[in-house]
Protein backbone atom coordinates (compact mmCIF):
# COMPACT_ATOMS: atom_id res chain seq x y z
CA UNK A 1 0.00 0.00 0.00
CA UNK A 2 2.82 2.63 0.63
CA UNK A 3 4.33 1.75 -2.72
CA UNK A 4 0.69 2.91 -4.59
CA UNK A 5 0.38 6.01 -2.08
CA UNK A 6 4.16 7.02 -3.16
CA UNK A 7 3.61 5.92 -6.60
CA UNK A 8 0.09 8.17 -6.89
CA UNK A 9 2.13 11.21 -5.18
CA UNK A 10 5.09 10.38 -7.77
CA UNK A 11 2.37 10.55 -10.77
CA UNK A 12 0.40 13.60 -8.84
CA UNK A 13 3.73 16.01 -8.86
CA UNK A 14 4.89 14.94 -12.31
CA UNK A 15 1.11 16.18 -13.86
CA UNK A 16 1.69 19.39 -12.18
CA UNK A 17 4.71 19.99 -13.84
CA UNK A 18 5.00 22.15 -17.04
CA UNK A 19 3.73 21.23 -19.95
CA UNK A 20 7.23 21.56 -21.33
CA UNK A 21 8.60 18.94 -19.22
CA UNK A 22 10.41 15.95 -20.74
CA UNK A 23 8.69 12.45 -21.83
CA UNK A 24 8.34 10.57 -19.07
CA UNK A 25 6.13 7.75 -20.36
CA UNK A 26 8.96 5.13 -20.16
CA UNK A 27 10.12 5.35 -16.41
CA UNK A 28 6.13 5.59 -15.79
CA UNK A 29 5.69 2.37 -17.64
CA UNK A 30 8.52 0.92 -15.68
CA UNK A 31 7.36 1.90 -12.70
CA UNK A 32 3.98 0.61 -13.29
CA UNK A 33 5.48 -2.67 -14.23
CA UNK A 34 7.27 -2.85 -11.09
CA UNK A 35 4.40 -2.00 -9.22
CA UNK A 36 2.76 -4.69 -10.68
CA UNK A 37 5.69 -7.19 -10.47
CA UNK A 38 5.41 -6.61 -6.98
CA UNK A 39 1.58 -7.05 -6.42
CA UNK A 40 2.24 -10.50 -8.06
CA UNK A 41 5.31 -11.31 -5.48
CA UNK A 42 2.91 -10.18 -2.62
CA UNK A 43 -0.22 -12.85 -4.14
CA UNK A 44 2.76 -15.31 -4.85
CA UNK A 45 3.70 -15.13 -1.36
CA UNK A 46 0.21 -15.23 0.30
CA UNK A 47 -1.15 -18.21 -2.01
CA UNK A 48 1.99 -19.96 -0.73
CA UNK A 49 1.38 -19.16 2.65
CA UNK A 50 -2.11 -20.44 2.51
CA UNK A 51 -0.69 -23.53 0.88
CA UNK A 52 1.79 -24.37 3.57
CA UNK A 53 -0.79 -23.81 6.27
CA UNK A 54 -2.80 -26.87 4.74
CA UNK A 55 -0.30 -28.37 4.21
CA UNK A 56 0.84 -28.31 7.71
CA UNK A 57 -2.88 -29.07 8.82
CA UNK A 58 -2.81 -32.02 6.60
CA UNK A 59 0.58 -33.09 8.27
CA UNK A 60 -0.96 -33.16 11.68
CA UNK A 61 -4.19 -35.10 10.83
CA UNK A 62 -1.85 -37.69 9.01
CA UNK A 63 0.42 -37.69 11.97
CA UNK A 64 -2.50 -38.01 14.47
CA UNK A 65 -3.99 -40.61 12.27
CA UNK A 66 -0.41 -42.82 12.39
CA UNK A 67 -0.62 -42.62 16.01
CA UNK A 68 -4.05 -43.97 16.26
CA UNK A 69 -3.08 -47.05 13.98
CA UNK A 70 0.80 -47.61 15.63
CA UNK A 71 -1.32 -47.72 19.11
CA UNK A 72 -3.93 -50.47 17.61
CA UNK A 73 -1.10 -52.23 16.14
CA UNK A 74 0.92 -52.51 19.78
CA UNK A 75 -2.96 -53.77 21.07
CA UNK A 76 -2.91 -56.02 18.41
CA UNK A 77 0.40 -57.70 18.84
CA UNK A 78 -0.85 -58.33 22.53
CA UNK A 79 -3.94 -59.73 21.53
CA UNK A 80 -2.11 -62.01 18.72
CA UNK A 81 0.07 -62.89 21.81
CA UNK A 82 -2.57 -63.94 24.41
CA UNK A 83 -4.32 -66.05 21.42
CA UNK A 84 -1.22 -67.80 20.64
CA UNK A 85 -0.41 -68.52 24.28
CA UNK A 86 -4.12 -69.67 24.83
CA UNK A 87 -4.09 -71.56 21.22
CA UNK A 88 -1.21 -73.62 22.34
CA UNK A 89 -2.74 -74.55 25.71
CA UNK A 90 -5.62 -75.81 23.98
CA UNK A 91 -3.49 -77.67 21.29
CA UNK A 92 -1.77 -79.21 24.95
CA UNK A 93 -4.94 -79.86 26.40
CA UNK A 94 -5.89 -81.88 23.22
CA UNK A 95 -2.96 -83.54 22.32
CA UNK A 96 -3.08 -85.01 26.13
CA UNK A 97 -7.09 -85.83 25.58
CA UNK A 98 -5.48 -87.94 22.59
CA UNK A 99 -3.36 -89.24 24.29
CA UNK A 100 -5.61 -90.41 26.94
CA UNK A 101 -8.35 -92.02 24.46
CA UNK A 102 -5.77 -93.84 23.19
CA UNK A 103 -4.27 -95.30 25.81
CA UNK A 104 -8.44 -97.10 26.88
């Protein structure tokens, strides 16, 4: 904003200048180009901005979301555990029932 108000008091004291004055059509262009280069840093910057702030949001879903599963994996793995464990005392308990009916 302080570049247009400087730039609208540059182009307000050059039109009260003689009419006499040199041609100064080239450095306005330039400085309107300028102007304009900058307006398209300044969108440039905010769209990126606004980018990397979902992007971050994104990030912390995603990260919140690995949590969740590494936590029912480790509850898992103890469940798979305790069903082994209680698997092969069954498989025991039948071998010896077997074992048993065989031996009548």
């Amino acid at each position: 904003m302080r570049l247009q108000s400087f730039l609208v008091l540059l182009l307000a004291t050059m039109l009260s200048q003689p009419a006499f004055s040199r041609n100064i059509s080239n450095e306005q262009a330039e400085a309107a180009s300028a102007r304009d280069a900058v307006g398209d840093a300044m969108s440039k910057l905010s769209d990126l901005e606004q980018k990397i702030k979902s992007q971050e949001a994104l990030v912390a879903r995603e990260q919140e979301r690995l949590k969740q599963y590494q936590s029912e994996k480790a509850q898992t793995e103890k469940d798979l555990e305790n069903k082994k464990m209680i698997f092969e005392q069954k498989s025991k308990v039948l071998d010896d029932a077997w074992k048993q009916r065989n031996a009548y």
